[in-house]
Protein backbone atom coordinates (compact mmCIF):
# COMPACT_ATOMS: atom_id res chain seq x y z
CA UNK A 1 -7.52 -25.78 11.61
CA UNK A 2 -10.16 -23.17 13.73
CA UNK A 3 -10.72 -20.45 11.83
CA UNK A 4 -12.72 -17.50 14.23
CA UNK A 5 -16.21 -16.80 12.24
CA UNK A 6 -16.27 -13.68 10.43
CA UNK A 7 -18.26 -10.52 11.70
CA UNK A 8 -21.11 -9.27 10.45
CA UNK A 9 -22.84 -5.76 11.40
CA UNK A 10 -26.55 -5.38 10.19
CA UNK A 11 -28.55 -2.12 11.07
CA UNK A 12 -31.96 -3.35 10.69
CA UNK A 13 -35.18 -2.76 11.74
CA UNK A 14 -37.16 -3.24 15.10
CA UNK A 15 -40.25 -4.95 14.17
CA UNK A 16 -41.58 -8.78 14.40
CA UNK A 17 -40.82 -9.26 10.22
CA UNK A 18 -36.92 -8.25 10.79
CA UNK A 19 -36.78 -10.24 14.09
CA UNK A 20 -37.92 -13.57 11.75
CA UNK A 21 -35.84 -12.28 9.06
CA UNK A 22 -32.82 -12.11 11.41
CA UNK A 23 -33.44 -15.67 13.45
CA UNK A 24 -33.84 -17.22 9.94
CA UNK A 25 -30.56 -15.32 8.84
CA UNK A 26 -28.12 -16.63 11.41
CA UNK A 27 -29.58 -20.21 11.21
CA UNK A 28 -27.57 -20.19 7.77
CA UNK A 29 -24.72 -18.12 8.99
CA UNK A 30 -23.84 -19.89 11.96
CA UNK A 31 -21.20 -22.35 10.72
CA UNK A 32 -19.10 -19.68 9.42
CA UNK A 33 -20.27 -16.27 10.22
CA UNK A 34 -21.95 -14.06 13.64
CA UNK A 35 -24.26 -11.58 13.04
CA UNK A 36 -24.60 -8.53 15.03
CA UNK A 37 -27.49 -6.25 14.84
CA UNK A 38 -28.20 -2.68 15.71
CA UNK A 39 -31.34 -0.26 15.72
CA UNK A 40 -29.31 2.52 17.23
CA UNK A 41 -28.06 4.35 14.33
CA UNK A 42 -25.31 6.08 16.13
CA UNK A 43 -24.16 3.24 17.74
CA UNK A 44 -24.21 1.26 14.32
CA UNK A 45 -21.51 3.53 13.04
CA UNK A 46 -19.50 4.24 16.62
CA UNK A 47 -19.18 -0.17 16.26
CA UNK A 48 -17.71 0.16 12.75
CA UNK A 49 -15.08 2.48 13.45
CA UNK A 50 -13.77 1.31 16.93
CA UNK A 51 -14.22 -2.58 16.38
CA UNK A 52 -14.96 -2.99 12.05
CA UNK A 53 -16.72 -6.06 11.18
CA UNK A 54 -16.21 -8.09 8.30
CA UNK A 55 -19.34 -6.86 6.76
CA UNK A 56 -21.74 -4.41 6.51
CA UNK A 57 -25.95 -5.16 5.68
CA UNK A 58 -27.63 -1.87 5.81
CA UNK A 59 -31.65 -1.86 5.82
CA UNK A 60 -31.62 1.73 3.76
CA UNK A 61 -35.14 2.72 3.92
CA UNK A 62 -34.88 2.77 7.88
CA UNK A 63 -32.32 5.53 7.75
CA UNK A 64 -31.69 6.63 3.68
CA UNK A 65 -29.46 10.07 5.32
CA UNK A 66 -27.55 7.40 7.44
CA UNK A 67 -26.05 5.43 4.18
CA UNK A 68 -23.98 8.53 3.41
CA UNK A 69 -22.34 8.98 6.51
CA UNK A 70 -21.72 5.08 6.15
CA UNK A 71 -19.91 5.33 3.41
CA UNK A 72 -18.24 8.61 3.85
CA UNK A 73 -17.06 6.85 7.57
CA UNK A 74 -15.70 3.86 5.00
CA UNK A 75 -14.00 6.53 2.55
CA UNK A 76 -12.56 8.65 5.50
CA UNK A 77 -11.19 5.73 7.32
CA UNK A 78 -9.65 3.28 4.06
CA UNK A 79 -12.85 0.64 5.25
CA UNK A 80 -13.03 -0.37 2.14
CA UNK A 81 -12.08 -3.88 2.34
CA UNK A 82 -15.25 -4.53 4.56
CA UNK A 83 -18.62 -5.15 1.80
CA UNK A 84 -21.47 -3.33 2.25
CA UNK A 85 -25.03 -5.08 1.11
CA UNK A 86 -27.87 -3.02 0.92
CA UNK A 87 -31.47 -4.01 2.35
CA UNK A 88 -33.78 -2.63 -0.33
CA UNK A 89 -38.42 -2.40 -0.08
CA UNK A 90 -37.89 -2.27 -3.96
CA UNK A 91 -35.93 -2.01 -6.94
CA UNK A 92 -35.16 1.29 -8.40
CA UNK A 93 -33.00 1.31 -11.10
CA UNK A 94 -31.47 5.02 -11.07
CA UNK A 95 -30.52 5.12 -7.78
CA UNK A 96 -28.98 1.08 -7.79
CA UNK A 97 -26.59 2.36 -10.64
CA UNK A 98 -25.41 6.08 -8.27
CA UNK A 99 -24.32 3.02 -5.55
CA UNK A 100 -22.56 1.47 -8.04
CA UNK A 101 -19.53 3.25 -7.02
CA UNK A 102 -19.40 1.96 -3.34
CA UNK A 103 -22.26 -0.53 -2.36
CA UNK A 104 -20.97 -4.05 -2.92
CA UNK A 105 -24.76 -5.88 -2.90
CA UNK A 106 -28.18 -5.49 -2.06
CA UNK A 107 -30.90 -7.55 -1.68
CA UNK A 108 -34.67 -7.29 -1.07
CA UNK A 109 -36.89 -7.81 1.86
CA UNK A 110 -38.98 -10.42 -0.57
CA UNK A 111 -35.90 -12.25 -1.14
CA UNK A 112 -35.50 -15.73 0.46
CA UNK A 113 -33.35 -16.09 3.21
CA UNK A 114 -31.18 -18.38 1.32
CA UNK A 115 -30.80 -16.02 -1.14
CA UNK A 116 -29.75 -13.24 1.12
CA UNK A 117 -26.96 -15.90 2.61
CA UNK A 118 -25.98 -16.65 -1.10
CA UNK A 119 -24.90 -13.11 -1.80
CA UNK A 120 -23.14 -12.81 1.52
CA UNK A 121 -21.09 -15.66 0.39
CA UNK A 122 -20.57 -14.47 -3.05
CA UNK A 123 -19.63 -11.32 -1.65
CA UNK A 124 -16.73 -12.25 0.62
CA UNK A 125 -15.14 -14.51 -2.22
CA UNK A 126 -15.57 -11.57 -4.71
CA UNK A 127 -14.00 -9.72 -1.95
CA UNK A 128 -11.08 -12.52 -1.30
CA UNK A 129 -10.20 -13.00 -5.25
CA UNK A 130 -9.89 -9.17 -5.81
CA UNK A 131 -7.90 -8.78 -2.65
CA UNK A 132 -5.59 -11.58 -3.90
CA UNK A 133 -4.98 -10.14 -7.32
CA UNK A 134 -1.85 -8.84 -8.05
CA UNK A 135 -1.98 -5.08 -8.54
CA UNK A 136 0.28 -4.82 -11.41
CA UNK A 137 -0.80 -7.48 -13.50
CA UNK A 138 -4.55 -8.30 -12.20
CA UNK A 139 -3.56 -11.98 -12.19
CA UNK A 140 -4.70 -14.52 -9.32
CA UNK A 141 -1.92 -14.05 -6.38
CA UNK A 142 -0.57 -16.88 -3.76
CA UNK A 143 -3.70 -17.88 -1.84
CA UNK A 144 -5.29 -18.25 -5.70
CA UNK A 145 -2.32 -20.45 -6.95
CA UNK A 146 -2.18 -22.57 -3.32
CA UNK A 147 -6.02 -24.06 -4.25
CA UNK A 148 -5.63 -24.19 -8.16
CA UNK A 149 -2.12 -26.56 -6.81
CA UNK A 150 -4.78 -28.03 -4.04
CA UNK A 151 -7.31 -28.94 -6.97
CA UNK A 152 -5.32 -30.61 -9.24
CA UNK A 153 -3.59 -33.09 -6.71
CA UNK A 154 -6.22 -36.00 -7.03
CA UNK A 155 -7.69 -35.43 -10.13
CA UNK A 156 -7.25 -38.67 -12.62
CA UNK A 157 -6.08 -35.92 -15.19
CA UNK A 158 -2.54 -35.32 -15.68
CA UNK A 159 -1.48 -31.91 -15.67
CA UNK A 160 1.47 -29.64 -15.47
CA UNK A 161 2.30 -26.86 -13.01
CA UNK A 162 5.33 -24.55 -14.69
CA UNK A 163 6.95 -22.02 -13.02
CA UNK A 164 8.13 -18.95 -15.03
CA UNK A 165 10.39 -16.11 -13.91
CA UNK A 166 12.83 -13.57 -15.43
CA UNK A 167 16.40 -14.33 -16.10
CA UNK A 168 18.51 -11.16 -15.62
CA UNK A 169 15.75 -8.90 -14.34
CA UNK A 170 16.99 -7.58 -11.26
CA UNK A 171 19.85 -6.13 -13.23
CA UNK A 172 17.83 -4.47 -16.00
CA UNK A 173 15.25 -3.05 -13.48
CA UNK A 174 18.41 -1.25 -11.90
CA UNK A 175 19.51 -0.16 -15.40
CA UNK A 176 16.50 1.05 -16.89
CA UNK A 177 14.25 1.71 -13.60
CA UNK A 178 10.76 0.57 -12.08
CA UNK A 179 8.45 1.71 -14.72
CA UNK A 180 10.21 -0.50 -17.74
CA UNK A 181 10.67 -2.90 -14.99
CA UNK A 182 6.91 -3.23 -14.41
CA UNK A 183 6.28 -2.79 -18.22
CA UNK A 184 8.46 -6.11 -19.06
CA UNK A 185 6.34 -7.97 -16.05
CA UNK A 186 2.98 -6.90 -17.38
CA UNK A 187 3.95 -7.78 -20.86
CA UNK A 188 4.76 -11.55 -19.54
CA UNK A 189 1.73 -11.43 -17.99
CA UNK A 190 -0.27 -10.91 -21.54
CA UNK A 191 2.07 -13.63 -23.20
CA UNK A 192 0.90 -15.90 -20.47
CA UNK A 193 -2.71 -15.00 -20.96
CA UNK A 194 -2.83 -14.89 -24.29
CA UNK A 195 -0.87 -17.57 -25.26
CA UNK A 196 -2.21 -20.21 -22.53
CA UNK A 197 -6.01 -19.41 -24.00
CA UNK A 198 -5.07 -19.72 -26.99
CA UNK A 199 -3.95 -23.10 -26.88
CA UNK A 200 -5.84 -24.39 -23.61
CA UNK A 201 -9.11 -22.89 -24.22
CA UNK A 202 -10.89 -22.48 -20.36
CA UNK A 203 -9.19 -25.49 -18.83
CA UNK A 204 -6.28 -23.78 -17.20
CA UNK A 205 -4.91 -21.50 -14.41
CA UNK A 206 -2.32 -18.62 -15.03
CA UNK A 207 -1.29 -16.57 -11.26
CA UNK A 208 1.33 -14.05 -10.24
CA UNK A 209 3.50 -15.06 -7.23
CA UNK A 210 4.70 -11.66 -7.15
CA UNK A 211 7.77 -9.52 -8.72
CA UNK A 212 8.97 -11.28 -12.11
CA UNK A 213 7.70 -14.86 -10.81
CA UNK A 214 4.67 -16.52 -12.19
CA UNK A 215 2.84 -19.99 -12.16
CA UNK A 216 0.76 -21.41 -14.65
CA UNK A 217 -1.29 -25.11 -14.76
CA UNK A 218 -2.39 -26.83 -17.86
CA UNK A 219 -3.03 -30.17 -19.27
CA UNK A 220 -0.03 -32.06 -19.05
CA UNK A 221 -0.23 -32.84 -23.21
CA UNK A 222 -0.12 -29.02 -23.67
CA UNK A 223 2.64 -27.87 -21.50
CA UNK A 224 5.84 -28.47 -23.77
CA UNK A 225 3.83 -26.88 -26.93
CA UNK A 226 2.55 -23.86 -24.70
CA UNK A 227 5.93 -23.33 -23.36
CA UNK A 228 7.30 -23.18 -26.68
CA UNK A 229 4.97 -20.75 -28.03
CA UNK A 230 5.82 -18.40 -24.33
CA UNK A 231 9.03 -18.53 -25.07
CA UNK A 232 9.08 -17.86 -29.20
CA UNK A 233 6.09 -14.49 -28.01
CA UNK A 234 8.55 -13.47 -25.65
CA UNK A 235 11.99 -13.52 -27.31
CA UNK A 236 10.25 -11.42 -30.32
CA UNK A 237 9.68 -9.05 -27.87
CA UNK A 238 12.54 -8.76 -25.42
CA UNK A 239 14.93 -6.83 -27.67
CA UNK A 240 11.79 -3.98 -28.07
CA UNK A 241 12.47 -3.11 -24.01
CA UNK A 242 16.12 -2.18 -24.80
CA UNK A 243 17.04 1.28 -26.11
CA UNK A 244 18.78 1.19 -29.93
CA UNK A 245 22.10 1.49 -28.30
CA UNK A 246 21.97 -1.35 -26.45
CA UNK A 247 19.78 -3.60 -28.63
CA UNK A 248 22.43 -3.32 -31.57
CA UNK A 249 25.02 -4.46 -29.02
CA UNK A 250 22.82 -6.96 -27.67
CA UNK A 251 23.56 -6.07 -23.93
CA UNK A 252 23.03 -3.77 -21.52
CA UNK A 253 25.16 -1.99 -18.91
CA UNK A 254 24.72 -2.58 -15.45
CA UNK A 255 26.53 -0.91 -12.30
CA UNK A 256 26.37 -2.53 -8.83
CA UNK A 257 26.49 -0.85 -5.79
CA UNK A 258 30.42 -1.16 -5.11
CA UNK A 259 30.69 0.02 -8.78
CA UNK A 260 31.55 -2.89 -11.06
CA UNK A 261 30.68 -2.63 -14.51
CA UNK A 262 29.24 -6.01 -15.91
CA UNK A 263 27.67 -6.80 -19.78
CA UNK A 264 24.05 -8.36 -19.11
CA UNK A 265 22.32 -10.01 -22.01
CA UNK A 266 19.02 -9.67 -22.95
CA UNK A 267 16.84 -10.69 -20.86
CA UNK A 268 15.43 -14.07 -21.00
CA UNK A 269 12.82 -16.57 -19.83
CA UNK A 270 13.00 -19.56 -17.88
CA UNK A 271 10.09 -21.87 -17.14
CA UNK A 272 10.59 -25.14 -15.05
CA UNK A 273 7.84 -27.81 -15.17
CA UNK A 274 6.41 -30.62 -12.82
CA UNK A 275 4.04 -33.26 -14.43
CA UNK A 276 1.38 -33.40 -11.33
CA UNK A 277 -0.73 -36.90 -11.77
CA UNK A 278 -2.81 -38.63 -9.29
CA UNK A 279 -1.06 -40.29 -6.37
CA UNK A 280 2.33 -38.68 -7.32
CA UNK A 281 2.18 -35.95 -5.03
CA UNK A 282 0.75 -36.11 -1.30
CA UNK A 283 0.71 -31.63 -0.78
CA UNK A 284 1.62 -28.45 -2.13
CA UNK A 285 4.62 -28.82 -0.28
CA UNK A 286 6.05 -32.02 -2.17
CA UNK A 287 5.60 -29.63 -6.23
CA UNK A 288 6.81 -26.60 -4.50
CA UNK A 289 10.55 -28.26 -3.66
CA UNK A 290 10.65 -30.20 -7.32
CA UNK A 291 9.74 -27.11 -8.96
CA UNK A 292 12.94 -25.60 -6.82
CA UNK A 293 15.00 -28.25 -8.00
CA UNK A 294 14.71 -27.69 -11.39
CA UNK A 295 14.39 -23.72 -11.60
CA UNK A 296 18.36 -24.67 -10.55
CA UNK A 297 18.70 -26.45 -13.74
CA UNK A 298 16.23 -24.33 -16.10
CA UNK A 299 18.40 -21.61 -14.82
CA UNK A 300 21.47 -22.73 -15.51
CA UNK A 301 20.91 -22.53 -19.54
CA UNK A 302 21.30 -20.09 -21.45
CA UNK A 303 18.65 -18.33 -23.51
CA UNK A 304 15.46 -18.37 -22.98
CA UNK A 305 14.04 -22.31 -22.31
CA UNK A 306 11.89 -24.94 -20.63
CA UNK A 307 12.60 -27.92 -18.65
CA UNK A 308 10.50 -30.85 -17.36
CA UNK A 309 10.70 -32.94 -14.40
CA UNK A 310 10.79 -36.42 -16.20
CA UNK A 311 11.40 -38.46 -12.94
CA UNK A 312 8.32 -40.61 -11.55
């Protein structure tokens, strides 16, 4: 699939060392990235705001005024999705730490080219992970979960990919509101963590598809004793997010919006599992409808359980 190269804005310079520095520059950028440059201060800043770029490189000590009304032109105008990597003669520690707040980078004029294109790389992933991470919960989002899927397809490895969500959320989100809706997510969400290190150590993946849906991957050997332990961490908890009233009775009241009354239980947990080995799977696409298949039967139980797909 074409993918159109990334923009990149760099205010540099006019002198024979940045014109080398700049030729040598784009000979590693090419595949992927164009580079645009600019010795017109003025004109720098008019590009940014009527066409942004992807990215910003900033040579300060040619303009050290200009950088503020760079980043006050980022602040003004929400810009700050687009990196900014500062050209520095030296290091100064003092002053690195005040540009903490906003400068994504920097780099020096001794560095090696390919050093310069390494933290251009690094900063558009560091860019691309925080972008994907759920707000609520900080936890890797779709794109995240699509490659840690993509990775495990061929590996010799078995492994499991679970998917967990909420039974009886919607409801208790209406009942008790947003804000003990988003506590009971972000308390999954540290039962997930938690337990998953715990018992995996640094070979796994844990994301957020969004709402009161997660995915998590593990070593297929692991899966039935980490669901287990999600499910015994979580069913401690669940009674703690309903008021005394309700707790004692074990239910909650909910109201729809035509007005009938229903009794909802607790809430519960339901994770659904796929066993992903090599050769079993061809794409995402092939996990994605199993693990639809058995969500139907996971969530058919009652209580809070797991289920795995035993079929080859």
């Amino acid at each position: 699939m074409y993918l159109p190269k990334k923009i990149i804005y760099a205010f540099l310079k006019k002198d024979k060392f940045f014109t080398k520095w700049k030729q040598e520059l784009i000979y590693f950028l090419k595949e992927k990235y164009k580079l645009k440059s600019f010795y017109s201060f003025k004109k720098f800043l008019s590009a940014i705001l009527f066409d942004p770029p992807s990215m910003v490189i900033y040579y300060y000590h040619k303009n050290p005024e200009g950088l503020k009304n760079l980043v006050e032109l980022k602040k003004k105008f929400n810009m700050f999705n687009i990196p900014l990597i500062l050209i520095l003669d030296h290091f100064d520690l003092e002053w690195l730490i005040s540009t903490s707040e906003w400068g994504d980078d920097f780099v020096f004029l001794k560095d090696k080219i390919d050093e310069v294109f390494v933290r251009i790389e690094y900063a558009f992933h560091r860019l691309e992970r925080i972008s994907d991470n759920n707000p609520l919960t900080g936890l890797p989002g779709n794109t995240s979960i699509y490659r840690a899927i993509e990775r495990i397809l061929d590996r010799y490895k078995p492994y499991a990919v679970a998917y967990v969500d909420l039974d009886n959320f919607k409801a208790y989100n209406d009942a008790y509101g947003f804000s003990h809706g988003d506590e009971m997510i972000k308390t999954v969400a540290k039962i997930l963590t938690t337990t998953i290190s715990d018992f995996s150590r640094e070979d796994y993946f844990i994301g957020h598809i969004g709402g009161d849906d997660f995915v998590f991957i593990v070593p297929l050997e692991k899966v039935e004793t980490i669901s287990k332990e999600i499910i015994k961490r979580f069913d401690t908890l669940a009674p703690t997010f309903l008021n005394p009233n309700d707790r004692e009775k074990g239910y909650f009241v909910s109201v729809d919006r035509i007005g009938n009354i229903s009794k909802i239980p607790i809430p519960t947990l339901s994770i659904s599992i796929v066993p992903v080995v090599k050769g079993k799977f061809k794409h995402i696409g092939e996990i994605s409808g199993r693990l639809a298949e058995i969500k139907k039967v996971v969530k058919g139980i009652e209580g809070s359980t797991y289920f795995i797909d035993r079929r080859k």
